[in-house]
Protein backbone atom coordinates (compact mmCIF):
# COMPACT_ATOMS: atom_id res chain seq x y z
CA UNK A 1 -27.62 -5.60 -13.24
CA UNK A 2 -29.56 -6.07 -10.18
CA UNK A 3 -28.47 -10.10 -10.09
CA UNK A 4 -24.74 -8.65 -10.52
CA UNK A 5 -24.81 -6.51 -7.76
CA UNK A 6 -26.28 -9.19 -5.31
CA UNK A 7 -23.50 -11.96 -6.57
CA UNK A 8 -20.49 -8.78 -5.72
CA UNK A 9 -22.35 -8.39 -2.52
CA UNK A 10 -22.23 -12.17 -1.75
CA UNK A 11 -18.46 -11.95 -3.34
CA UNK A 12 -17.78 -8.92 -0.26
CA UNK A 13 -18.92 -11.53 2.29
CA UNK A 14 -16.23 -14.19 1.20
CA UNK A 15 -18.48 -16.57 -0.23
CA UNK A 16 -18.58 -18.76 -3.52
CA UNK A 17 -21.18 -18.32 -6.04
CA UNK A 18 -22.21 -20.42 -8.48
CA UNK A 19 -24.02 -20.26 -11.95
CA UNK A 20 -24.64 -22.36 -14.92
CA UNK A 21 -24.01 -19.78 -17.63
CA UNK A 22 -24.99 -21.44 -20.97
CA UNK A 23 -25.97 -19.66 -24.22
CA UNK A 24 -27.88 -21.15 -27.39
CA UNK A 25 -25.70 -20.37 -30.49
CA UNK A 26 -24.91 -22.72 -33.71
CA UNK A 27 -23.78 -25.37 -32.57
CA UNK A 28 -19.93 -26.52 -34.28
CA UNK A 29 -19.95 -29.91 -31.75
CA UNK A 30 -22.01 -32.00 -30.81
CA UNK A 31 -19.97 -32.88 -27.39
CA UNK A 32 -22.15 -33.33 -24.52
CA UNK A 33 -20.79 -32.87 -20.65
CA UNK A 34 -20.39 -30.37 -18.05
CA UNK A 35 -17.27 -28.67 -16.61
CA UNK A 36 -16.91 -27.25 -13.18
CA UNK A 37 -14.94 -23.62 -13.18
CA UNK A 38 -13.52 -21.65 -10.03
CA UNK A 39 -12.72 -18.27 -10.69
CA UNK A 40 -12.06 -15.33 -8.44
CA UNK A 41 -12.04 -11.68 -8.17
CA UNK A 42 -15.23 -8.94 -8.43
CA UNK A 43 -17.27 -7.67 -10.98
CA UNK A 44 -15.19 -7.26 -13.68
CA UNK A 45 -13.61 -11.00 -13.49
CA UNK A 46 -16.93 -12.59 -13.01
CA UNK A 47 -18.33 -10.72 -16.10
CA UNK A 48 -15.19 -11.21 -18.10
CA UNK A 49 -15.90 -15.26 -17.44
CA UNK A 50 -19.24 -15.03 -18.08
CA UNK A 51 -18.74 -13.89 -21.35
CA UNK A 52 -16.35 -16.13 -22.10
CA UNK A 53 -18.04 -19.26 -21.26
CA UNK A 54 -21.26 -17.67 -23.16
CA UNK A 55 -19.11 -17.84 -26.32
CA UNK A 56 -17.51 -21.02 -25.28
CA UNK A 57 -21.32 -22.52 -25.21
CA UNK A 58 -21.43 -21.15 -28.88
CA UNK A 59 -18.84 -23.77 -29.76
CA UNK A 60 -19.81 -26.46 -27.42
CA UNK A 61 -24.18 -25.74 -26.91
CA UNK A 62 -24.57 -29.25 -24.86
CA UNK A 63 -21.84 -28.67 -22.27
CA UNK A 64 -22.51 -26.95 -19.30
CA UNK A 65 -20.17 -25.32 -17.12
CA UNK A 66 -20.77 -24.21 -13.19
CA UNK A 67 -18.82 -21.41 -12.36
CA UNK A 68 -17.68 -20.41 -8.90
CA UNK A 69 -16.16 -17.58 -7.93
CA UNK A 70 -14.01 -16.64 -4.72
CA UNK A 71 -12.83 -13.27 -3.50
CA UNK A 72 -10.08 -14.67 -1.49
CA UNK A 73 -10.93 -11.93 0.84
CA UNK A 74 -8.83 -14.24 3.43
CA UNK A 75 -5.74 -14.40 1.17
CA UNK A 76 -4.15 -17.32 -0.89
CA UNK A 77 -3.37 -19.38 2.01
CA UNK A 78 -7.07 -19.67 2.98
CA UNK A 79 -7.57 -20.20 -0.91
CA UNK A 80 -5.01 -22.91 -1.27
CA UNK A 81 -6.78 -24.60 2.12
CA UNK A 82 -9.97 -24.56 0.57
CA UNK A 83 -9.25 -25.79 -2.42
CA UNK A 84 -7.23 -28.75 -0.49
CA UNK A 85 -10.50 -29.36 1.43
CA UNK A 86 -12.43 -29.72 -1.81
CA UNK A 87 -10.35 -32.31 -3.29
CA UNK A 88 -9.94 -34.22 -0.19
CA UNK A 89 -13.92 -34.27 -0.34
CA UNK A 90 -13.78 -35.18 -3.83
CA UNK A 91 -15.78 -31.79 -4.44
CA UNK A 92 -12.92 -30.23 -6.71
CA UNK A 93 -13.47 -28.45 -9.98
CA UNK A 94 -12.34 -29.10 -13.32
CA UNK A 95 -10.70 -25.63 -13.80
CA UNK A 96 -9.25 -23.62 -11.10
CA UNK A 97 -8.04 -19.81 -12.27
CA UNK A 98 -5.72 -19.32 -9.08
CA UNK A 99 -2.39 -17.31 -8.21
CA UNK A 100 1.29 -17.61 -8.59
CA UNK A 101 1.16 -17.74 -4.89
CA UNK A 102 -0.68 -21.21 -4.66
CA UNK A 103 0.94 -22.65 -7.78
CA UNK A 104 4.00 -25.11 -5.98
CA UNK A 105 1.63 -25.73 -3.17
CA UNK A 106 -0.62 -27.57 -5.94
CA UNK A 107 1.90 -28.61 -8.31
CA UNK A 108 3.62 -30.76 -5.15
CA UNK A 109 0.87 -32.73 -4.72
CA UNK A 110 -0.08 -33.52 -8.41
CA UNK A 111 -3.27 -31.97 -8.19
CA UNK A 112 -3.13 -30.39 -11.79
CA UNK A 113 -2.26 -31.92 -15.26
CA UNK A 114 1.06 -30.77 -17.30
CA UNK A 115 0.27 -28.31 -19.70
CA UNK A 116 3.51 -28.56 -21.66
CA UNK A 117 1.59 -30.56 -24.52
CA UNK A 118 -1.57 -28.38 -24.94
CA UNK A 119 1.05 -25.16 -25.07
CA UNK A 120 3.02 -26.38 -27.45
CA UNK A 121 0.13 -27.24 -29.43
CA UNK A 122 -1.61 -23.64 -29.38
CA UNK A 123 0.43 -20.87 -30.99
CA UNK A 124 -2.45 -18.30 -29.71
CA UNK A 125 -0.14 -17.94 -26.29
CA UNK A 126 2.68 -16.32 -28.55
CA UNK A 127 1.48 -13.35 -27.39
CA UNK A 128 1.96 -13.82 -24.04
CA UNK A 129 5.24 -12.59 -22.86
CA UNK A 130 7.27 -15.06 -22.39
CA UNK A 131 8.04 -14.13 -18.52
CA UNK A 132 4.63 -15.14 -17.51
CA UNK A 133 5.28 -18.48 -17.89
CA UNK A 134 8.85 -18.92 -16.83
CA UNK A 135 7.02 -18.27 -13.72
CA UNK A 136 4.84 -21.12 -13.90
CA UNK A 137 7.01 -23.75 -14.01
CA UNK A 138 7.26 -26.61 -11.35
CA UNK A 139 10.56 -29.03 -11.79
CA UNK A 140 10.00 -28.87 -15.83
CA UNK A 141 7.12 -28.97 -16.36
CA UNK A 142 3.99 -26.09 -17.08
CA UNK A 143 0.97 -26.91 -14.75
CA UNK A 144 -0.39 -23.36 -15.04
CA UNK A 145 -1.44 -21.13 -17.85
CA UNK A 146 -0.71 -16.99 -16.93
CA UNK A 147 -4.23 -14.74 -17.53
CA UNK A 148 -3.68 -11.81 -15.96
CA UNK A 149 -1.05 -10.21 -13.67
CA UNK A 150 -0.62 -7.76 -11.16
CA UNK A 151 2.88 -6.09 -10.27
CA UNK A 152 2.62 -3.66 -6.96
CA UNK A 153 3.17 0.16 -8.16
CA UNK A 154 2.29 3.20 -6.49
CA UNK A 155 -0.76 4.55 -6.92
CA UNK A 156 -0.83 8.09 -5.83
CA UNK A 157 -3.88 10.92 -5.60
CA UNK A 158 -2.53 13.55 -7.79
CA UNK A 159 -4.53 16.16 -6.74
CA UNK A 160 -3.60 16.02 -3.27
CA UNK A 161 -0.25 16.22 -4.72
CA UNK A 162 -1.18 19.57 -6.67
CA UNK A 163 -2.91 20.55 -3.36
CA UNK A 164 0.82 20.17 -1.63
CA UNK A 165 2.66 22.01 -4.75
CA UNK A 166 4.35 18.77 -4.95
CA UNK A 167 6.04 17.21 -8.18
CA UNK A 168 4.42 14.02 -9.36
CA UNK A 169 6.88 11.43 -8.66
CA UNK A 170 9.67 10.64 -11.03
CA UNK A 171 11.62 7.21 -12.27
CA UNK A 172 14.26 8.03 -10.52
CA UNK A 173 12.83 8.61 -6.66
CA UNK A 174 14.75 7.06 -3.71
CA UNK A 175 13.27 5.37 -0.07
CA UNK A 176 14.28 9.35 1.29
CA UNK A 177 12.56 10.82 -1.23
CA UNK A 178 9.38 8.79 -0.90
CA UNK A 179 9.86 9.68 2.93
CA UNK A 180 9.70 13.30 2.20
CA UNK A 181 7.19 13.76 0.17
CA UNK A 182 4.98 11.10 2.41
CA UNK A 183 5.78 13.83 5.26
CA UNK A 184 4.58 16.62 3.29
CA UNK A 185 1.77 14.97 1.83
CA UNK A 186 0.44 14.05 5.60
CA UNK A 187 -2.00 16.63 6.93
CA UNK A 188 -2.74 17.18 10.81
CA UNK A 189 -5.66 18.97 12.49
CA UNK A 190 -5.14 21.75 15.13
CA UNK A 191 -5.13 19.12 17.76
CA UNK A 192 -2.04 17.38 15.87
CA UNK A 193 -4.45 14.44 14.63
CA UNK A 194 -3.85 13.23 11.11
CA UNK A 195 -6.55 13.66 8.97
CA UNK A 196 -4.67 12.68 5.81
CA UNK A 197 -2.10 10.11 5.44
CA UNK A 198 0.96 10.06 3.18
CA UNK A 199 1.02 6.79 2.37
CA UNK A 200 -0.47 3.58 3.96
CA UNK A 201 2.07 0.59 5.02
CA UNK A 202 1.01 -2.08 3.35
CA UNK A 203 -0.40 -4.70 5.84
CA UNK A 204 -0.31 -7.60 3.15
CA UNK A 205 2.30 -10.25 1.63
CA UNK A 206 1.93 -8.84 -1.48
CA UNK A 207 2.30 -5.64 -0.71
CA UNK A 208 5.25 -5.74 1.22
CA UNK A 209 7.73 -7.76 -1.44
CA UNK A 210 8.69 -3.94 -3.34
CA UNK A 211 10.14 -3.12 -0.44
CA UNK A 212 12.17 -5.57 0.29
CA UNK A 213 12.94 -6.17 -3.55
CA UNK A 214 13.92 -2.55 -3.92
CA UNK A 215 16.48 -3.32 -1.00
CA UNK A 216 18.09 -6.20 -2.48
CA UNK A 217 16.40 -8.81 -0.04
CA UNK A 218 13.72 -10.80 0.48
CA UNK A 219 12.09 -12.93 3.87
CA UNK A 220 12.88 -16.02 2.60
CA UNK A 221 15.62 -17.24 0.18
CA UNK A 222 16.22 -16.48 -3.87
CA UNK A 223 15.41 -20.25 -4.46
CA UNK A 224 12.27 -20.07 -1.84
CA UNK A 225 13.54 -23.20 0.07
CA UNK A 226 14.68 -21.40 3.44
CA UNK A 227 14.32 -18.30 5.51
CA UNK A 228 16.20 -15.23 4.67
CA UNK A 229 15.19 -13.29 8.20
CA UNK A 230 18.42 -12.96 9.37
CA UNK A 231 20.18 -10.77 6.54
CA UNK A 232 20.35 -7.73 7.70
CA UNK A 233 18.83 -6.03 4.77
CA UNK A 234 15.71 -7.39 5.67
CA UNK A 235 16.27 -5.33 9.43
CA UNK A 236 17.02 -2.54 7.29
CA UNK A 237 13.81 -2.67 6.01
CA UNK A 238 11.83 -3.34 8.54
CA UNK A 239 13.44 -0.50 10.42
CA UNK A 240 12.35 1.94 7.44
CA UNK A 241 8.74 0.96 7.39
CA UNK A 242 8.23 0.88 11.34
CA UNK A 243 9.89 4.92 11.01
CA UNK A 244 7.08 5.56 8.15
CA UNK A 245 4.63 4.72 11.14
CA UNK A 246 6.20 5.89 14.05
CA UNK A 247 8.72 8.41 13.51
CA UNK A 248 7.66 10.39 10.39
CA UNK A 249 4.04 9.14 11.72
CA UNK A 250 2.88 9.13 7.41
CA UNK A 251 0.83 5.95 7.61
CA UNK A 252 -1.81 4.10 9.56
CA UNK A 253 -0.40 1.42 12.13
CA UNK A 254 -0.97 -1.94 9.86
CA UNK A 255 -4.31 -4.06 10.24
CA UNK A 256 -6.92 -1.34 10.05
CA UNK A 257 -9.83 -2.37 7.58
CA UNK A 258 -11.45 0.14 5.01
CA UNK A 259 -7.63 1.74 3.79
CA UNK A 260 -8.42 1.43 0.54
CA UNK A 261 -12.01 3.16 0.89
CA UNK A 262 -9.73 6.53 2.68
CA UNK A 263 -7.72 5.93 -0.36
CA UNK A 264 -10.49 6.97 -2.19
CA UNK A 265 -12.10 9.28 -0.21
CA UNK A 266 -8.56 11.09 -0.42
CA UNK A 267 -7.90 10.73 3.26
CA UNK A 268 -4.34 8.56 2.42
CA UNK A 269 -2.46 10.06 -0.78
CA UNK A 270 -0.40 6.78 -2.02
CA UNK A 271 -0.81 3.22 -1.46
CA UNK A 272 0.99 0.42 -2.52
CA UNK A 273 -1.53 -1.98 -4.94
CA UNK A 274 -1.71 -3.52 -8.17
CA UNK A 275 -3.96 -2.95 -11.33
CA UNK A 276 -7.26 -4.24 -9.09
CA UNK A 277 -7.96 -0.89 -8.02
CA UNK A 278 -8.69 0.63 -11.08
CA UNK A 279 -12.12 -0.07 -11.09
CA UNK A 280 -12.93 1.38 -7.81
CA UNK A 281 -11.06 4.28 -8.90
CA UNK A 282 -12.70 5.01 -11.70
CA UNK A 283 -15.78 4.33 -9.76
CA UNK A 284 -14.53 6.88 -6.90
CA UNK A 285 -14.08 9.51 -9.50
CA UNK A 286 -10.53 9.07 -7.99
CA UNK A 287 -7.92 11.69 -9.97
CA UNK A 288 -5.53 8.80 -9.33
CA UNK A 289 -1.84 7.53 -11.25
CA UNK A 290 1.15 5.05 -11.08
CA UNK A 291 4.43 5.76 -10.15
CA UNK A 292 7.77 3.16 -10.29
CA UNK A 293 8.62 1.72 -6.87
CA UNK A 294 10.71 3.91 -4.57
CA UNK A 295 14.28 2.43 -5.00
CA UNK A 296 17.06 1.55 -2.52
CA UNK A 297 19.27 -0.28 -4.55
CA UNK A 298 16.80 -0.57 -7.41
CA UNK A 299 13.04 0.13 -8.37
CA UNK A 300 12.27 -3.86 -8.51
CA UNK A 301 8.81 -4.97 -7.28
CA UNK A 302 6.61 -7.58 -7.19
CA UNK A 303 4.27 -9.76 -9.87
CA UNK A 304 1.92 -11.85 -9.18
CA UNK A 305 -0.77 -13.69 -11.47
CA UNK A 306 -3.65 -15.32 -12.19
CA UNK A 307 -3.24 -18.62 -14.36
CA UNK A 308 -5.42 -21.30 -15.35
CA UNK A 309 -4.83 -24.99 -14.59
CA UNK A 310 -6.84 -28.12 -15.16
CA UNK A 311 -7.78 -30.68 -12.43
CA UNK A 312 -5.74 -33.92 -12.57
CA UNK A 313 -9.06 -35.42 -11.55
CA UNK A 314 -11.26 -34.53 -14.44
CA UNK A 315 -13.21 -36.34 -16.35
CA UNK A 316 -12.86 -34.32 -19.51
CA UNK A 317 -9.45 -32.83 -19.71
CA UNK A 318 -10.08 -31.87 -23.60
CA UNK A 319 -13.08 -30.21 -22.98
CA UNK A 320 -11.43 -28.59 -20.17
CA UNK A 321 -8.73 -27.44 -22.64
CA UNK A 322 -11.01 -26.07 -24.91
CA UNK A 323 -12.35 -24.12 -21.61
CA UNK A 324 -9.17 -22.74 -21.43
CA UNK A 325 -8.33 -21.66 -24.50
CA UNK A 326 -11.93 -19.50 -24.79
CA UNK A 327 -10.84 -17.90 -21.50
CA UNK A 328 -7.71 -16.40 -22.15
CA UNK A 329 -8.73 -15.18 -26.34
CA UNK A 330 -8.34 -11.41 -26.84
CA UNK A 331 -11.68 -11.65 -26.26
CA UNK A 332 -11.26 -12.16 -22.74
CA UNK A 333 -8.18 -10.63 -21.85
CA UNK A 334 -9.35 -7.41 -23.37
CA UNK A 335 -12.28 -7.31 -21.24
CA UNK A 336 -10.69 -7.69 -18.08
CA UNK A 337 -8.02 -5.43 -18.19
CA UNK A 338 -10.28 -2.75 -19.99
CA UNK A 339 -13.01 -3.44 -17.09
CA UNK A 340 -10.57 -2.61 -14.79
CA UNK A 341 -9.01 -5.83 -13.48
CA UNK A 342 -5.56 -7.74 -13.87
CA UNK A 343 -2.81 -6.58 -16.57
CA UNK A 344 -3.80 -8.52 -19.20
CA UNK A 345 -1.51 -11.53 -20.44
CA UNK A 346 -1.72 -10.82 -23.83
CA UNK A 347 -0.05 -7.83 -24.43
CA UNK A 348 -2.08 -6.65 -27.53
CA UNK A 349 -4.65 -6.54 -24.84
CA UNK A 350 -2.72 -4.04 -22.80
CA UNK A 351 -2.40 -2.07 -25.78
CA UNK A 352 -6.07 -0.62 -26.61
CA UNK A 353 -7.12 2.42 -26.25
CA UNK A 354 -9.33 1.39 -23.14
CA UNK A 355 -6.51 -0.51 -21.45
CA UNK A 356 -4.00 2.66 -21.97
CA UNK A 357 -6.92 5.62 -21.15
CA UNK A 358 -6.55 5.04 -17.42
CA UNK A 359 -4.84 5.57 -15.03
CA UNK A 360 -2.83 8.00 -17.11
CA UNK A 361 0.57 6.28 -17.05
CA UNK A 362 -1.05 3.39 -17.52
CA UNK A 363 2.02 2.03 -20.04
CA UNK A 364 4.20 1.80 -16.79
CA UNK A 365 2.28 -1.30 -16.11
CA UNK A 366 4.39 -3.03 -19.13
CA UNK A 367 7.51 -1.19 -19.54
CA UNK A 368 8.04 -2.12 -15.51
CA UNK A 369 7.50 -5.78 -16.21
CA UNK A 370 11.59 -6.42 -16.64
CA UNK A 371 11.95 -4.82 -13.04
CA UNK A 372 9.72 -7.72 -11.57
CA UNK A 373 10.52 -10.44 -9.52
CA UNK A 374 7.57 -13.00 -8.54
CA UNK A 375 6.30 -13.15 -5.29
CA UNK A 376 8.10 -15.83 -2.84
CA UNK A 377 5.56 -19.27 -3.09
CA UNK A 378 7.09 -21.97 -2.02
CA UNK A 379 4.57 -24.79 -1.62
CA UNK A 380 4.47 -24.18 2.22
CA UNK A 381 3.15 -20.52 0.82
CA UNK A 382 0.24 -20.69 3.18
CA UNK A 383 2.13 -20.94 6.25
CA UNK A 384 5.34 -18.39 5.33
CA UNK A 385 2.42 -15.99 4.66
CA UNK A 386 0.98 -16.54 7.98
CA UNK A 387 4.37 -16.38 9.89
CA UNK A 388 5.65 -13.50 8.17
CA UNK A 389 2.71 -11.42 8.17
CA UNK A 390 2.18 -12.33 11.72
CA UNK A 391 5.79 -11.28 13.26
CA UNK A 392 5.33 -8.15 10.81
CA UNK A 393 2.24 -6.96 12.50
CA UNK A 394 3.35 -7.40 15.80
CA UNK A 395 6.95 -5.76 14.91
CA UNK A 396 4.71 -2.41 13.57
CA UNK A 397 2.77 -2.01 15.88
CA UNK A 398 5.46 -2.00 19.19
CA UNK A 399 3.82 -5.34 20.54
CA UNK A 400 7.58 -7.10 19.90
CA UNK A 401 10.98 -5.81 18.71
CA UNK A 402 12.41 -5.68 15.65
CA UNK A 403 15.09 -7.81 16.65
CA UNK A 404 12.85 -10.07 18.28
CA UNK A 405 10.13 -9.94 16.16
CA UNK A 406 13.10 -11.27 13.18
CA UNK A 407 14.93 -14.59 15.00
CA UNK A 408 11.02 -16.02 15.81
CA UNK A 409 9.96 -15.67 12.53
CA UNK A 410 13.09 -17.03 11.71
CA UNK A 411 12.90 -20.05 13.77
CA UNK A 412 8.97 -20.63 12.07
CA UNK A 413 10.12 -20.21 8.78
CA UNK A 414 12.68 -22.39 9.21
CA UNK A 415 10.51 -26.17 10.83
CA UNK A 416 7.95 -24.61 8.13
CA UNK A 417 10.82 -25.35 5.50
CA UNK A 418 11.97 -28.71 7.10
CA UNK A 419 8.13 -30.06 7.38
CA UNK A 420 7.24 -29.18 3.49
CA UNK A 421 10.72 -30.75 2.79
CA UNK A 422 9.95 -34.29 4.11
CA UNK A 423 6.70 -33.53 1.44
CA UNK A 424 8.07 -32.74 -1.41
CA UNK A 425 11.56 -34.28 -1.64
């Protein structure tokens, strides 16, 4: 325990780990080698791969695999740079367990192997749901394998909402509702200084999509291939979220560190995040729930996911298969959505008794996955990221307009979406 809690310290700082994680079982091959795996996350992906390549070692006892871990504590366009850097040193893994978000940005440059083949050949991924991977396609072809997936819900402190006399929310709430109740549930001192939060405008890529999904809109374009700053719905939305901050005065101005920590101290009573909080929850003692996203025109929000792909550089692309496979068996999934990671995959996985016990609406995860759209990644994911999260900071907190703030990122976007052109075409 003591060697786990020094490799999630390490994981806090932003670093990579690495381990060789082999265990002596009967051996069924006689296969010699070694494999090279990134992973990221915390505790409970690190364990869940640790496990997994323990068992794997069962099956294969003479090849070893590294594992390295990153907690993409800079977001998926520092992960997708680092992961360029390491092929252009020839440092690159053999297995990379990455996001939706950096999936086109490697598939463009052939970095990974089609998958199509090795699917076809495994009915095991039957019970994935079939969504999953119509998100992982790259002009025909599968180059990623989903694991485990996140879609943004509320999460909401539900005593603080007892505390208020308040209603937990329903399926049916509404942007004005959400408003409301993020008024009521915001608490001020004598002085008129808030000393709990409503709800916490989400200062991440991610985080934001619900909103502009549940509007009808999005910052760049259905087919991810231009900028979509200019429709007005996206003004619309912008406009609610700067009134959360300014004019109902319910949330934190954007860019403050530790929100999540006075999410579970109970100092902010909803935040926008996906299934990754559990643990801490849980951890927190944290008397915490879902709720749909607040709709506009609809409840849709945002999925992301982790998937497995194999280097188009390795030496040992079966081995690496049979890497693969061990990673996302029940075994696996089970263990990292009951540990309080990702939604699994597999959806007998999300259907235990551990999976379902907490948080208590727990199902929602599921039954919301039709109201999902993926998260814009285009292969120039790394820099619409950057510019949109950059003009959105800067529009919240007063240092540029609104309007302003929407024709530059426009303008970025838009040589951002002619330069990966010229790439990929």
């Amino acid at each position: 325990m003591e060697m786990l809690r020094r490799t999630l310290l390490t994981l806090l700082a932003g670093a990579s780990i690495a381990a060789v994680v082999t265990a002596p079982a009967l051996a069924q091959s006689d296969e010699t080698g070694s494999l090279r795996l990134m992973t990221f996350g915390g505790d409970a992906q690190l364990k869940a791969t640790q496990d997994a390549v323990a068992r794997f070692n069962e099956k294969y006892p003479n090849v070893t695999v590294e594992v390295g871990i990153d907690s993409v504590s800079g977001g998926w366009g520092d992960f997708v740079s680092r992961v360029l850097q390491q092929y252009n040193a020839g440092q690159q893994y053999d297995v990379y367990h990455t996001a939706v978000e950096t999936l086109q940005s490697f598939a463009a440059r052939d970095m990974f192997l089609p998958l199509d083949d090795f699917i076809a050949a495994n009915d095991t991924f039957a019970d994935f749901d079939q969504r999953l991977f119509e998100l992982t396609e790259y002009k025909g072809s599968t180059y990623f394998i989903p694991s485990t997936w996140n879609n943004i819900m509320v999460n909401y402190n539900r005593a603080l909402f007892e505390e208020a006399g308040i209603e937990f929310p329903s399926r049916e709430w509404t942007w004005e509702e959400f408003a409301d109740i993020a008024q009521q549930l915001t608490v001020r001192d004598a002085g008129g200084n808030v000393t709990q939060f409503g709800y916490e405008v989400p200062s991440f890529f991610f985080g934001l999509m619900p909103w502009f999904f549940s509007n009808g809109t999005s910052p760049i374009t259905e087919d991810w291939t231009a900028s979509n700053m200019t429709d007005p719905k996206v003004k619309e939305t912008l406009e609610y979220l700067y009134d959360l901050i300014h004019e109902y005065k319910v949330s934190p101005v954007p860019g403050q560190e530790g929100i999540e920590n006075q999410f579970f101290a109970g100092q902010i009573a909803m935040i926008s995040r996906g299934h990754w909080i559990v643990q801490n929850a849980i951890s927190s003692e944290l008397d915490m729930d879902v709720a749909v996203q607040p709709a506009r025109e609809s409840h849709n929000t945002v999925i992301g996911f982790g998937a497995y792909g194999i280097s188009s550089k390795t030496a040992s692309p079966e081995l690496a298969e049979a890497l693969v496979l061990e990673l996302l068996s029940p075994e696996t999934q089970q263990a990292e959505g009951e540990l309080g990671g990702a939604v699994p995959g597999r959806r007998s996985a999300a259907e235990t008794e551990g999976f379902l016990a907490f948080p208590p609406s727990a199902a929602l995860y599921y039954e919301t996955l039709p109201d999902t759209q993926a998260v814009p990644s285009p292969a120039n994911f790394q820099e619409v990221d950057q510019i949109v999260m950059r003009y959105f900071t800067a529009m919240m907190t007063g240092e540029i307009s609104i309007d302003d703030g929407i024709a530059q990122a426009d303008q970025e976007l838009t040589r951002s979406f002619q330069r990966i052109a010229r790439i990929t075409q």
